[in-house]
PDB file of N, CA and C in Angstrom:
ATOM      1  N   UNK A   1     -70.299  20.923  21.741  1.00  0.00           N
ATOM      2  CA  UNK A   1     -70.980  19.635  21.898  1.00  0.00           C
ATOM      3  C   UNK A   1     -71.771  19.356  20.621  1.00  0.00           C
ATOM      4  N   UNK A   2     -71.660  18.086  20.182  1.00  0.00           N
ATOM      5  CA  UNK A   2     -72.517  17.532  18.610  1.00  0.00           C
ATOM      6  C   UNK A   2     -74.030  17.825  19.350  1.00  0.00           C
ATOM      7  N   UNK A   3     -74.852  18.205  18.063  1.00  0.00           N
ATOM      8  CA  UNK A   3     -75.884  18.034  17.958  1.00  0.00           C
ATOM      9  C   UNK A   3     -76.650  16.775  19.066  1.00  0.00           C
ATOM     10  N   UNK A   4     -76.510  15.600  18.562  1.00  0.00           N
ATOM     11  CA  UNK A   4     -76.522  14.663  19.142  1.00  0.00           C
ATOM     12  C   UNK A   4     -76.411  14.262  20.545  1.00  0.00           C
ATOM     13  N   UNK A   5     -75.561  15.008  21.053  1.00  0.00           N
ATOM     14  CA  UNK A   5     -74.754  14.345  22.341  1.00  0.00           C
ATOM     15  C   UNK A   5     -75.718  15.706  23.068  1.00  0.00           C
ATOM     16  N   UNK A   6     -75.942  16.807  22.795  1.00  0.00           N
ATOM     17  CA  UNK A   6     -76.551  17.569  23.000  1.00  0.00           C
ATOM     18  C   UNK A   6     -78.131  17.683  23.479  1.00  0.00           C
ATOM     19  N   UNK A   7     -78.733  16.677  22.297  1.00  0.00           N
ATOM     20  CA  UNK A   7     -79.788  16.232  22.428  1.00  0.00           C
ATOM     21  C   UNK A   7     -80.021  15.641  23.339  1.00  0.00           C
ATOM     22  N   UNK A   8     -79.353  14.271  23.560  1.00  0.00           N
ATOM     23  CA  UNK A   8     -79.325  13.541  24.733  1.00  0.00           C
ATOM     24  C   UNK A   8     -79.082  13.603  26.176  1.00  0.00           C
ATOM     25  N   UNK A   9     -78.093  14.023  26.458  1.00  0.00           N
ATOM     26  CA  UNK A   9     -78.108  15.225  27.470  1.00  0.00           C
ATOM     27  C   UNK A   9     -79.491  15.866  27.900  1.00  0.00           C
ATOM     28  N   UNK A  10     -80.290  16.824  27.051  1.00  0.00           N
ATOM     29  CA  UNK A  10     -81.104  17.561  27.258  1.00  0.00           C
ATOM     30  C   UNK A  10     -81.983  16.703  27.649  1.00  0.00           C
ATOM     31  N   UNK A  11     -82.442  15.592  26.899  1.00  0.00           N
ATOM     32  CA  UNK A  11     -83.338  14.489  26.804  1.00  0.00           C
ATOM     33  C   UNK A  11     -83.031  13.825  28.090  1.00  0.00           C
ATOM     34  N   UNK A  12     -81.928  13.227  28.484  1.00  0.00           N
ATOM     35  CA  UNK A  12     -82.172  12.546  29.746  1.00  0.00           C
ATOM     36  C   UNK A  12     -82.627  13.331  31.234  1.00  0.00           C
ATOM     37  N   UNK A  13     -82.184  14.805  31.329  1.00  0.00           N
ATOM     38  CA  UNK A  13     -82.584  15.869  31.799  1.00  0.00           C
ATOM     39  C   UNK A  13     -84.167  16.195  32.197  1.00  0.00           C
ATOM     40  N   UNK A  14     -84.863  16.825  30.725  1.00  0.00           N
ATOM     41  CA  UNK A  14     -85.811  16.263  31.047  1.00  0.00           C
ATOM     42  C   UNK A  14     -86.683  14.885  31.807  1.00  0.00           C
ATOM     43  N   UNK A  15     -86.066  14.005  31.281  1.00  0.00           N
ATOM     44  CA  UNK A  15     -86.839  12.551  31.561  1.00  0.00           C
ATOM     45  C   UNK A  15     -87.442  12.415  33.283  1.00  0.00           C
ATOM     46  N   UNK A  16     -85.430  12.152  33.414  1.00  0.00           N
ATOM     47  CA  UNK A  16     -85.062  12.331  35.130  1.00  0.00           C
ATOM     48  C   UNK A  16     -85.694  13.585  35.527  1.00  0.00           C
ATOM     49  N   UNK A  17     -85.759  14.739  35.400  1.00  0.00           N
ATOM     50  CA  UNK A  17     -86.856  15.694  36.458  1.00  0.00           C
ATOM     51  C   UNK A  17     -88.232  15.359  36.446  1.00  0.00           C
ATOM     52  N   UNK A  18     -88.929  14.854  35.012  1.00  0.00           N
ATOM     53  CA  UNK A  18     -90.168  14.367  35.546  1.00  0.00           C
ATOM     54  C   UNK A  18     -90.856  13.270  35.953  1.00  0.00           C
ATOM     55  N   UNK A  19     -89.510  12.275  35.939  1.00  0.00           N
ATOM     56  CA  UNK A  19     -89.491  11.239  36.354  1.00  0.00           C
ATOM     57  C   UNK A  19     -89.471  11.116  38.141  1.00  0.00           C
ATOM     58  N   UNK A  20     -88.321  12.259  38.481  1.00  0.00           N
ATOM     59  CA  UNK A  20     -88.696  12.401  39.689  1.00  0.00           C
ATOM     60  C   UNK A  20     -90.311  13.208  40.531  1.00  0.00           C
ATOM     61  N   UNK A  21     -90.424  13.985  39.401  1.00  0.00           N
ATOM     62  CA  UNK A  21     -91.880  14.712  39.836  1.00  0.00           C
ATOM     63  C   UNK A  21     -92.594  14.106  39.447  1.00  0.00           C
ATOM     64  N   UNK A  22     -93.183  12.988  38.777  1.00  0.00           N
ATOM     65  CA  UNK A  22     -94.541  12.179  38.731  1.00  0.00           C
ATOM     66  C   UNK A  22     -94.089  10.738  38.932  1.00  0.00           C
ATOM     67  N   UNK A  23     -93.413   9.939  38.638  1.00  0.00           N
ATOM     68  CA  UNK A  23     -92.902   8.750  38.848  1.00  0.00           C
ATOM     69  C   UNK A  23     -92.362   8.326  39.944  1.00  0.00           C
ATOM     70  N   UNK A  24     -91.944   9.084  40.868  1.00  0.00           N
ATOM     71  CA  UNK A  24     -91.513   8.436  41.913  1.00  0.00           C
ATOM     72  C   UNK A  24     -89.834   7.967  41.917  1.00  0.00           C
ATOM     73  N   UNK A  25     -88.985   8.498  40.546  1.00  0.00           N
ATOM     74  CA  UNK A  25     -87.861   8.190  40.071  1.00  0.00           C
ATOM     75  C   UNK A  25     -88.064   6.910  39.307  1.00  0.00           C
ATOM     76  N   UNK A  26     -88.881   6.378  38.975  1.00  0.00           N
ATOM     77  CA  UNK A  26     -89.190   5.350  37.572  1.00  0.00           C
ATOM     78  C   UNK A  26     -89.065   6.162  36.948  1.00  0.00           C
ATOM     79  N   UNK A  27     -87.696   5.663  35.446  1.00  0.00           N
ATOM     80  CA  UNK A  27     -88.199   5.890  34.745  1.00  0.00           C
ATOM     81  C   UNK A  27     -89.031   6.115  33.683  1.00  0.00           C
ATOM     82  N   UNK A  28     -89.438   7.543  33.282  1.00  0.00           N
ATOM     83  CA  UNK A  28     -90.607   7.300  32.156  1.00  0.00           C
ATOM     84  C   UNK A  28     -90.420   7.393  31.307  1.00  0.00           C
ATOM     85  N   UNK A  29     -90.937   7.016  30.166  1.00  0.00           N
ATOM     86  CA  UNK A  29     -90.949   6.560  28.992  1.00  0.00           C
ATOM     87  C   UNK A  29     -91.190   7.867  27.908  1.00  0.00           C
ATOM     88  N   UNK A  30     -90.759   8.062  26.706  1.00  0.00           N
ATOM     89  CA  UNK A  30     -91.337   8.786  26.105  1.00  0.00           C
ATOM     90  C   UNK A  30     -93.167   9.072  25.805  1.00  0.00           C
ATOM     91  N   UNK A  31     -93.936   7.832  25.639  1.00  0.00           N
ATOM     92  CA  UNK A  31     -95.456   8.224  25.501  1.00  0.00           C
ATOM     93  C   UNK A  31     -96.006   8.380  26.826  1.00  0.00           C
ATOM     94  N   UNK A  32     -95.314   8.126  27.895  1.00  0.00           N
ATOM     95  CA  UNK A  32     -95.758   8.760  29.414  1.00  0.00           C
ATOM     96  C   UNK A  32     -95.795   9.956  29.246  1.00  0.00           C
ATOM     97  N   UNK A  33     -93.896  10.558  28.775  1.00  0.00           N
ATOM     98  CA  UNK A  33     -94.080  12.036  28.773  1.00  0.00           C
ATOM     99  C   UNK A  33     -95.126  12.379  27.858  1.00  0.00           C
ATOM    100  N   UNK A  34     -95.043  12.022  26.189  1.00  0.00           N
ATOM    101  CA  UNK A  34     -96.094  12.932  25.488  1.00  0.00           C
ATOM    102  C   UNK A  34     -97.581  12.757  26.493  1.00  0.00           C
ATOM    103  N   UNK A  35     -98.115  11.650  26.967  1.00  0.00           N
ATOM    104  CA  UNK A  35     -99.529  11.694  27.766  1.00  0.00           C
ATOM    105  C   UNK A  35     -99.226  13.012  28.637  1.00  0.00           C
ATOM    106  N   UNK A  36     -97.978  13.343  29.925  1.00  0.00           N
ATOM    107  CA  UNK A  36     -98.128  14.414  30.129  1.00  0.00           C
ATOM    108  C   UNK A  36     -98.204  15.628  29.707  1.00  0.00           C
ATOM    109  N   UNK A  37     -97.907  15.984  28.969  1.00  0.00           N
ATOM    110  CA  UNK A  37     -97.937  17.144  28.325  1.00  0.00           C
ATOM    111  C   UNK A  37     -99.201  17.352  27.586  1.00  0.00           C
ATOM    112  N   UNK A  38    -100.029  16.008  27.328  1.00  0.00           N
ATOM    113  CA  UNK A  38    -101.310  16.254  26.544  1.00  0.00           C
ATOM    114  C   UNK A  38    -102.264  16.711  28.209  1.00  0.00           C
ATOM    115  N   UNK A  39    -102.029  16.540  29.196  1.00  0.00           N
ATOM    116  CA  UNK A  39    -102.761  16.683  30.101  1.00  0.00           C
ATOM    117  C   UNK A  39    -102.774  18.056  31.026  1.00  0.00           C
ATOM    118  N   UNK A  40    -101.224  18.401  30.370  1.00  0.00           N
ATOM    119  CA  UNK A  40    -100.774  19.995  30.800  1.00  0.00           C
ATOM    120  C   UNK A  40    -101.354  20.633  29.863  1.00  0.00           C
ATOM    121  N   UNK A  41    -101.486  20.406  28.440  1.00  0.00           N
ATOM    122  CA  UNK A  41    -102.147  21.331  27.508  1.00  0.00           C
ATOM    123  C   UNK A  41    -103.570  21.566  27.627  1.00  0.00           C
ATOM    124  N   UNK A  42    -104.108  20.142  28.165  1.00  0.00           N
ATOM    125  CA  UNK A  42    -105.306  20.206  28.119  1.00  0.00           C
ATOM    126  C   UNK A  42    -105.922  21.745  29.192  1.00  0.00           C
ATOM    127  N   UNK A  43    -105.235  21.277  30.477  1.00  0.00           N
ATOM    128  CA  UNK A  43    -105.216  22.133  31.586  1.00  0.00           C
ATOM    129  C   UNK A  43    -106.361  21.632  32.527  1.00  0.00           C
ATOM    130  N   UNK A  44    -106.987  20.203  32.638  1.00  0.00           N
ATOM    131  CA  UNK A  44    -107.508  19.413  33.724  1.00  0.00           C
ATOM    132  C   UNK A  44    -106.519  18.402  34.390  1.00  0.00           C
ATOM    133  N   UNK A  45    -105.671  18.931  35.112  1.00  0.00           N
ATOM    134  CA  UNK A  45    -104.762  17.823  35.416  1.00  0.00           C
ATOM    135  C   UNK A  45    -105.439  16.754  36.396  1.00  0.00           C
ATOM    136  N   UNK A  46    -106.310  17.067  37.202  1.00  0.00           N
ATOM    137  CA  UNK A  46    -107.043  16.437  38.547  1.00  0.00           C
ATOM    138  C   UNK A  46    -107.816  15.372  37.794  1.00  0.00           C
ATOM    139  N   UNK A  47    -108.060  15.325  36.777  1.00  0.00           N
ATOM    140  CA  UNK A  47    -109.177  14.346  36.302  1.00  0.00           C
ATOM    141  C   UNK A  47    -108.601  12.892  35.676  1.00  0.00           C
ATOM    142  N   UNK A  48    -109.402  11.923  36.362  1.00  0.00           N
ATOM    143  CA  UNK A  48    -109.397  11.036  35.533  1.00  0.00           C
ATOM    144  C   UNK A  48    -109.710  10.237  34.522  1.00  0.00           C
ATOM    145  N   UNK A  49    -108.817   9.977  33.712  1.00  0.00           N
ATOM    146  CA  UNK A  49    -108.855   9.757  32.038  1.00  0.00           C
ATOM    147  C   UNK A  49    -109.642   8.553  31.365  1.00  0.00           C
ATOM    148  N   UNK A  50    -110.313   7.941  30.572  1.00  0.00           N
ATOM    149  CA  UNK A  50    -110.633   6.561  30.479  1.00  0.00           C
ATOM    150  C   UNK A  50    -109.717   6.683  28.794  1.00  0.00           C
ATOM    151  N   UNK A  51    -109.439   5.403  28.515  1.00  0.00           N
ATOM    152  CA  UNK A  51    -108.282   4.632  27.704  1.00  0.00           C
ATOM    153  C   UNK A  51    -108.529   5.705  26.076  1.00  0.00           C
ATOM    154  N   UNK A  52    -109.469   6.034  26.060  1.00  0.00           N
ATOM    155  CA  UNK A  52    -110.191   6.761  24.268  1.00  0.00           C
ATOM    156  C   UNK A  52    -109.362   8.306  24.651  1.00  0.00           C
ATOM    157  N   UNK A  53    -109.725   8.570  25.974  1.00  0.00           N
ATOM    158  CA  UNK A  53    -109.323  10.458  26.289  1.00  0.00           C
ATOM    159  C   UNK A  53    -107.535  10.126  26.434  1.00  0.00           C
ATOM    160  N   UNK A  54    -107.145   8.913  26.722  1.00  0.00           N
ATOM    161  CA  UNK A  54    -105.598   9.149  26.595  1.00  0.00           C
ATOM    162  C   UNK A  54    -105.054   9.038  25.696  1.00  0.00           C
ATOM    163  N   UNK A  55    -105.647   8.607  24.965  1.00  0.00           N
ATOM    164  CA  UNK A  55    -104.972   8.355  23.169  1.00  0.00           C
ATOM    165  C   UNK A  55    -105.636  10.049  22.766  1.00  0.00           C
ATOM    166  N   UNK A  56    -106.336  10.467  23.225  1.00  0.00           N
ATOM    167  CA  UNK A  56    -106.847  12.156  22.553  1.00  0.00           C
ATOM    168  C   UNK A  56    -105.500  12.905  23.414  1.00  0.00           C
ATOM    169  N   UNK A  57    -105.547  12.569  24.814  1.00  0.00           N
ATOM    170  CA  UNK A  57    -103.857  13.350  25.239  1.00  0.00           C
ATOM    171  C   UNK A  57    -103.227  13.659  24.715  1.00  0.00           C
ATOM    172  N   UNK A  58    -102.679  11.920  24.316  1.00  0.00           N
ATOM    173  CA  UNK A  58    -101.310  12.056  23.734  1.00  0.00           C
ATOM    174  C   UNK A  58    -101.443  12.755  21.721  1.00  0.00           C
ATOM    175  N   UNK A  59    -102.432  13.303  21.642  1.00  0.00           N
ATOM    176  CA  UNK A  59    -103.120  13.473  20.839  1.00  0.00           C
ATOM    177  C   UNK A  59    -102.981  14.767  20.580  1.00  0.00           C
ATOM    178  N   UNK A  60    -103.166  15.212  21.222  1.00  0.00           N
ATOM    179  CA  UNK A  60    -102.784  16.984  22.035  1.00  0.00           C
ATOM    180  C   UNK A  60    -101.612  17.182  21.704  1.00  0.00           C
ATOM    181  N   UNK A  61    -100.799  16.153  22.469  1.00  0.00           N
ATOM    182  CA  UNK A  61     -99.765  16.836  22.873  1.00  0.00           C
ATOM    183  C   UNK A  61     -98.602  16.554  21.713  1.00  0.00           C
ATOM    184  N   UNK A  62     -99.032  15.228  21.033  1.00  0.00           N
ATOM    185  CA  UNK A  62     -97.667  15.857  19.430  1.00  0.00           C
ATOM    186  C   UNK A  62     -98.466  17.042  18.787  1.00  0.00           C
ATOM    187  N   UNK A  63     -99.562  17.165  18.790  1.00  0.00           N
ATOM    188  CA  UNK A  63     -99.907  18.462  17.588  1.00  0.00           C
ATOM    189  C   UNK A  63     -99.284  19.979  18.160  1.00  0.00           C
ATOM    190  N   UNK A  64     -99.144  20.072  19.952  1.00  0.00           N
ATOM    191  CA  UNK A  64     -98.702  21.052  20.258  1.00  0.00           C
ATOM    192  C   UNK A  64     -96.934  20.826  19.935  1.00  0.00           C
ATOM    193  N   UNK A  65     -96.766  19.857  20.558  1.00  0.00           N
ATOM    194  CA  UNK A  65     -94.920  19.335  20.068  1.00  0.00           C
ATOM    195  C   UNK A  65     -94.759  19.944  18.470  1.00  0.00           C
ATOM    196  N   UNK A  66     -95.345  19.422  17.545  1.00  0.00           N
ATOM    197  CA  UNK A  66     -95.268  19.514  15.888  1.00  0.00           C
ATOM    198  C   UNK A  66     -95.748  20.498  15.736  1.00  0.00           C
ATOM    199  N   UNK A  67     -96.214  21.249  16.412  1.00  0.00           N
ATOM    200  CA  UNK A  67     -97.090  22.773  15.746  1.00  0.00           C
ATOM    201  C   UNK A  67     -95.891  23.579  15.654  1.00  0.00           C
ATOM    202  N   UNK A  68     -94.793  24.037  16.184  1.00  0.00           N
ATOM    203  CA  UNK A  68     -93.376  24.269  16.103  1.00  0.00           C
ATOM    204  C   UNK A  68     -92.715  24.157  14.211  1.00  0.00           C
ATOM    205  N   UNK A  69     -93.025  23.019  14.062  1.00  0.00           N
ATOM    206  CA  UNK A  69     -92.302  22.399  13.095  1.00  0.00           C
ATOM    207  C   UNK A  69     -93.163  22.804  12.069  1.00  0.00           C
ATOM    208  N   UNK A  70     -94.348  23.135  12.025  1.00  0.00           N
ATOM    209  CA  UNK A  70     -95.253  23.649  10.938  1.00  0.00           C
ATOM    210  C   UNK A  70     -96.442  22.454  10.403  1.00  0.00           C
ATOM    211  N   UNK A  71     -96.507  21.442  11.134  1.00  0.00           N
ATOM    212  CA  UNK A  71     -97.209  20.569  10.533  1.00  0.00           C
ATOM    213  C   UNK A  71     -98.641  20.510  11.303  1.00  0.00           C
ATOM    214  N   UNK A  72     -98.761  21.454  12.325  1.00  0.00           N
ATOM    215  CA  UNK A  72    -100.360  21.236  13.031  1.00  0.00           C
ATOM    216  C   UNK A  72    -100.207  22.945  13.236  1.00  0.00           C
ATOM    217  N   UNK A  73    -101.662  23.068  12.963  1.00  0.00           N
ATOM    218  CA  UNK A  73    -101.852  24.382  13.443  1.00  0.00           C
ATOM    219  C   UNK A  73    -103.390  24.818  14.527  1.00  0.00           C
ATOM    220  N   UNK A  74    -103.119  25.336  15.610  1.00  0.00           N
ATOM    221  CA  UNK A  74    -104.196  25.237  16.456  1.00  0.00           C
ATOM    222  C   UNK A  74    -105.442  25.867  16.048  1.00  0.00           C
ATOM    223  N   UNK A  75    -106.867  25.083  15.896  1.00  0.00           N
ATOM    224  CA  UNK A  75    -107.194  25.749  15.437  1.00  0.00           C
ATOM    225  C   UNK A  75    -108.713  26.347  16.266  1.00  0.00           C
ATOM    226  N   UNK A  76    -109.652  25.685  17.298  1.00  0.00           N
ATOM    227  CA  UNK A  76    -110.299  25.646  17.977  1.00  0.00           C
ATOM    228  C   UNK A  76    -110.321  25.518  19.605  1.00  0.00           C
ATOM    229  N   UNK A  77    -110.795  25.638  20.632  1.00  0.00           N
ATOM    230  CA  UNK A  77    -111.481  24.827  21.557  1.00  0.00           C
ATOM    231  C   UNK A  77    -112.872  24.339  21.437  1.00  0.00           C
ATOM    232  N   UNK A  78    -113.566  23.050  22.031  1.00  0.00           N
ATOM    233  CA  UNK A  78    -114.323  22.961  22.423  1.00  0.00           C
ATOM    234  C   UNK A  78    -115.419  23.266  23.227  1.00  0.00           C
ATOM    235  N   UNK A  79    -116.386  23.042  23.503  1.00  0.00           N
ATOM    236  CA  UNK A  79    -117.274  23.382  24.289  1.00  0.00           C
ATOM    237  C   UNK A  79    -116.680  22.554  25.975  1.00  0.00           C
ATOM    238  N   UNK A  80    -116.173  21.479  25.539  1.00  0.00           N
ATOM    239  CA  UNK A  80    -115.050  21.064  27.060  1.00  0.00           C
ATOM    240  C   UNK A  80    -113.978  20.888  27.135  1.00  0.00           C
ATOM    241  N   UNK A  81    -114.034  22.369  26.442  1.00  0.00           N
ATOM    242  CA  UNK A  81    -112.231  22.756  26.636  1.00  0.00           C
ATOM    243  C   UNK A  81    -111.464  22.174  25.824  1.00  0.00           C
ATOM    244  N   UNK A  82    -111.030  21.046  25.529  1.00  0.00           N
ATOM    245  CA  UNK A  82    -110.241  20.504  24.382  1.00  0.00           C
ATOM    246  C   UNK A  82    -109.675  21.281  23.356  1.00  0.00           C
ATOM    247  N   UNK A  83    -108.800  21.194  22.806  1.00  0.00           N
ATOM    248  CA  UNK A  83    -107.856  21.905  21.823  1.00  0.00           C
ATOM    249  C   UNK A  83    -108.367  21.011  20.745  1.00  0.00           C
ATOM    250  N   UNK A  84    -108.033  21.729  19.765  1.00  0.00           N
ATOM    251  CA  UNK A  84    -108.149  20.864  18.292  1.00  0.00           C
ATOM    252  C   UNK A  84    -106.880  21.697  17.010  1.00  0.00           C
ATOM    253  N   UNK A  85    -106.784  20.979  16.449  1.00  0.00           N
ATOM    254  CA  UNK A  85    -105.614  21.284  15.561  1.00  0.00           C
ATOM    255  C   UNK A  85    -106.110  21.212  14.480  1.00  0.00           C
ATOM    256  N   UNK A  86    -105.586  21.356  13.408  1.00  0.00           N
ATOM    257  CA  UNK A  86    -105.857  20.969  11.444  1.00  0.00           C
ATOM    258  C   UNK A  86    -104.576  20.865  11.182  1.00  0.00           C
ATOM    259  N   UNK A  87    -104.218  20.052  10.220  1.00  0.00           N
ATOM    260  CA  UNK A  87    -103.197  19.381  10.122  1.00  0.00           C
ATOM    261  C   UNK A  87    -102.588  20.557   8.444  1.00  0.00           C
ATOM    262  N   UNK A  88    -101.469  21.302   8.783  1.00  0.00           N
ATOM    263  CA  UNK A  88    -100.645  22.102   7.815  1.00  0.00           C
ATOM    264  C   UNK A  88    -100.082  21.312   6.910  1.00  0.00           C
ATOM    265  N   UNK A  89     -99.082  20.273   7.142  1.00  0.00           N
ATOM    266  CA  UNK A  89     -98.470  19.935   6.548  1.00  0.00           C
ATOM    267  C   UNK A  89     -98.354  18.014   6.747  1.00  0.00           C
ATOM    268  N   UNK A  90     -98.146  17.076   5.783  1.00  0.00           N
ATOM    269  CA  UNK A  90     -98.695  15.711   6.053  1.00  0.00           C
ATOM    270  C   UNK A  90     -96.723  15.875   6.317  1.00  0.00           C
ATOM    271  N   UNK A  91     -96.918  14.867   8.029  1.00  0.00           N
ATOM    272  CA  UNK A  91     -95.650  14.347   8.471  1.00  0.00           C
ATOM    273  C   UNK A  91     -94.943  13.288   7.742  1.00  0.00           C
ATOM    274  N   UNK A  92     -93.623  13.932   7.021  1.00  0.00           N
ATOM    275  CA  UNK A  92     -93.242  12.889   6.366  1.00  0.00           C
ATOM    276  C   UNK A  92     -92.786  11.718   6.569  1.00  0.00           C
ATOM    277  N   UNK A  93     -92.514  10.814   5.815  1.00  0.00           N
ATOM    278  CA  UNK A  93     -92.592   9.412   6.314  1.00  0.00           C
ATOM    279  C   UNK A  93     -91.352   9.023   7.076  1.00  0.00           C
ATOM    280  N   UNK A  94     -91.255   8.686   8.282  1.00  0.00           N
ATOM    281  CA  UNK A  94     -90.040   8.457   9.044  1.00  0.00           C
ATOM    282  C   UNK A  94     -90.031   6.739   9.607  1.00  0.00           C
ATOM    283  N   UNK A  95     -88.546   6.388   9.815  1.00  0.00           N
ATOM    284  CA  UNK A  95     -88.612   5.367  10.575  1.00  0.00           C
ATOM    285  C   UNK A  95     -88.690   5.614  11.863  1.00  0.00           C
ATOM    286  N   UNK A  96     -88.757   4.231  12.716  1.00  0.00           N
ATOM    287  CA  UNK A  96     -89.075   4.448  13.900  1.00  0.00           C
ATOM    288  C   UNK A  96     -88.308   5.147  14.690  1.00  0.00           C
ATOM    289  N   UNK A  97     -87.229   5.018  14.336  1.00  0.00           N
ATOM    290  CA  UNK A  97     -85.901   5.517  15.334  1.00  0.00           C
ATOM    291  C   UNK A  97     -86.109   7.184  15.077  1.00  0.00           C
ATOM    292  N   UNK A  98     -86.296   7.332  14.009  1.00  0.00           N
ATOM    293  CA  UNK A  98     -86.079   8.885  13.285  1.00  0.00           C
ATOM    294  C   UNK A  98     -87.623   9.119  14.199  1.00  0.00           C
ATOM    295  N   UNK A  99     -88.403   8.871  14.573  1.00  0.00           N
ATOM    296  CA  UNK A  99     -89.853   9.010  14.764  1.00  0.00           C
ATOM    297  C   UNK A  99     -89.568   9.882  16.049  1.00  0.00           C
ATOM    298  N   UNK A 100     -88.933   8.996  16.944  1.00  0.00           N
ATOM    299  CA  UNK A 100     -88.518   9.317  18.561  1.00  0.00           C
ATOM    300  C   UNK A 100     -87.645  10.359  18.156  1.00  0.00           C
ATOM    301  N   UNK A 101     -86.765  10.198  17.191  1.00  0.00           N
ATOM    302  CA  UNK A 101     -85.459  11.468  17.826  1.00  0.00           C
ATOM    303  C   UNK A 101     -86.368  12.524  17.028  1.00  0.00           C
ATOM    304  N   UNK A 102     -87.255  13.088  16.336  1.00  0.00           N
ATOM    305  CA  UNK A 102     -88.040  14.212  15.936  1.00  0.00           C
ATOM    306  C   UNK A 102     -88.779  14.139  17.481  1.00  0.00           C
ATOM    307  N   UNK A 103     -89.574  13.456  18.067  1.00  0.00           N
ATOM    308  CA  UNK A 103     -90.297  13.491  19.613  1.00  0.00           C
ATOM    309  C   UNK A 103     -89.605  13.863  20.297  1.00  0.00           C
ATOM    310  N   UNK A 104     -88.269  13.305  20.607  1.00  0.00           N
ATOM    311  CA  UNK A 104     -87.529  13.572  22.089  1.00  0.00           C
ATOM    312  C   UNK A 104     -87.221  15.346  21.194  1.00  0.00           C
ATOM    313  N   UNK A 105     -86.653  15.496  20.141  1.00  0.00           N
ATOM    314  CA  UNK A 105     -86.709  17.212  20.573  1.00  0.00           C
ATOM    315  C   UNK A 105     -87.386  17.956  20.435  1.00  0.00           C
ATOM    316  N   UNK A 106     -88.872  17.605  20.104  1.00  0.00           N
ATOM    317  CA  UNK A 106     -89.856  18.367  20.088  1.00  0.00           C
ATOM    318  C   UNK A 106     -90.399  18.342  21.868  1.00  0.00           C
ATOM    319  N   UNK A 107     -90.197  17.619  22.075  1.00  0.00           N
ATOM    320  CA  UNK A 107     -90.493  17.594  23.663  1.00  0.00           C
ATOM    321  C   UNK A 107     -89.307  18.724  24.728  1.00  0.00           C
ATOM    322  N   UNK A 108     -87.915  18.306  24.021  1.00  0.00           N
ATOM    323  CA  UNK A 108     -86.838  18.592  24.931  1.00  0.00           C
ATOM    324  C   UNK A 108     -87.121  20.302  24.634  1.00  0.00           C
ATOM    325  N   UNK A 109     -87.699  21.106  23.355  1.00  0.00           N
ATOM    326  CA  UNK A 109     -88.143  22.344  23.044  1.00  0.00           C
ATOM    327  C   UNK A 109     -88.862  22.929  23.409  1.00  0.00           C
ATOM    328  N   UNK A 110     -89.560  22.110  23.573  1.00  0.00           N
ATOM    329  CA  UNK A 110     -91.478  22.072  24.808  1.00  0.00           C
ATOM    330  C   UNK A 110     -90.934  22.320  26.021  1.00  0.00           C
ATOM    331  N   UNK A 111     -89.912  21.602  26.861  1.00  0.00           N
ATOM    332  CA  UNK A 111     -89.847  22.366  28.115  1.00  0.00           C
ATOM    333  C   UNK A 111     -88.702  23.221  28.081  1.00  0.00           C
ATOM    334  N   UNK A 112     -87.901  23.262  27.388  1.00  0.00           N
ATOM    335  CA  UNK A 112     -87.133  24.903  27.613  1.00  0.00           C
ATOM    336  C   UNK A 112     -88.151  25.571  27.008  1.00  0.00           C
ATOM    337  N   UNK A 113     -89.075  26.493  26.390  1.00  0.00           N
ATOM    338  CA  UNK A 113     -89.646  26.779  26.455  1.00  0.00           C
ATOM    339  C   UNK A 113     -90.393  27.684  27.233  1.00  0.00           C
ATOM    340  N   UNK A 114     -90.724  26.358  28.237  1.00  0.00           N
ATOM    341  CA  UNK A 114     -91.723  26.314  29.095  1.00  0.00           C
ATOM    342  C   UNK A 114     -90.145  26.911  30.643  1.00  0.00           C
ATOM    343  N   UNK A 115     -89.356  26.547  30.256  1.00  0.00           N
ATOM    344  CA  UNK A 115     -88.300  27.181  31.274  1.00  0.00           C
ATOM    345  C   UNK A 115     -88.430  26.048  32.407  1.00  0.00           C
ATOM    346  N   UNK A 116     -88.470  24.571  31.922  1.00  0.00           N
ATOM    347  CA  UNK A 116     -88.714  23.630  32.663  1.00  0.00           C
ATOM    348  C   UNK A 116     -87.261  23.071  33.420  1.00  0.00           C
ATOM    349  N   UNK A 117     -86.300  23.400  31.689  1.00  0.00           N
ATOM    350  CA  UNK A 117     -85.219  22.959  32.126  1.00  0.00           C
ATOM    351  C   UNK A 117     -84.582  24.246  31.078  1.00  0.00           C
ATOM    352  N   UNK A 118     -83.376  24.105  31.455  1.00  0.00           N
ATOM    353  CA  UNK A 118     -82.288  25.263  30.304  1.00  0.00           C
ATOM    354  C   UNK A 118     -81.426  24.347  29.899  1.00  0.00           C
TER     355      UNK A 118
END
């Protein structure tokens, strides 16, 4: 199987399982997923967010996605828990399309991984 076709596959996989486990079978969107995963990293899932802490989520959760790739490296917690990163390497300049397909497999890596999906 191409690279590609591979990806996608994996990618719709993901989507649809957590689409069925938090959505209700809507599908979700890629910055839904990265917000989840900033909220799994965080490790307060019960809480609710105001609009500044979801942009810090999804905030979380590419530096854990990209920390893989060498461009964030973890470098703290907070006093409330929060993760913090320092930035290794400056992300090079991508278009939009190229933006998502670096996301969808930094994500689709994030849950095999995590043994979410194989």
């Amino acid at each position: 199987m191409a690279r590609d076709e591979q990806l996608k596959e994996r990618w719709e996989r993901v989507q649809k399982k957590l689409s069925d486990q938090f959505a209700d079978g809507e599908l979700m969107e890629l910055d839904a997923i990265i917000y989840l995963i900033g909220v799994q990293e965080l490790g307060q899932p019960h809480k609710r967010y105001k609009k500044d802490h979801k942009i810090d989520l999804m905030h979380i959760a590419i530096c854990t996605l990209l920390e893989p790739y060498g461009y964030y490296e973890f470098d703290f917690y907070d006093e409330e828990g929060w993760p913090h990163f320092k930035v290794k390497e400056d992300l090079p300049t991508l278009k939009a399309g190229e933006q998502t397909v670096l996301m969808k497999e930094a994500i689709v890596q994030y849950f095999m991984e995590k043994e979410y999906i194989s």
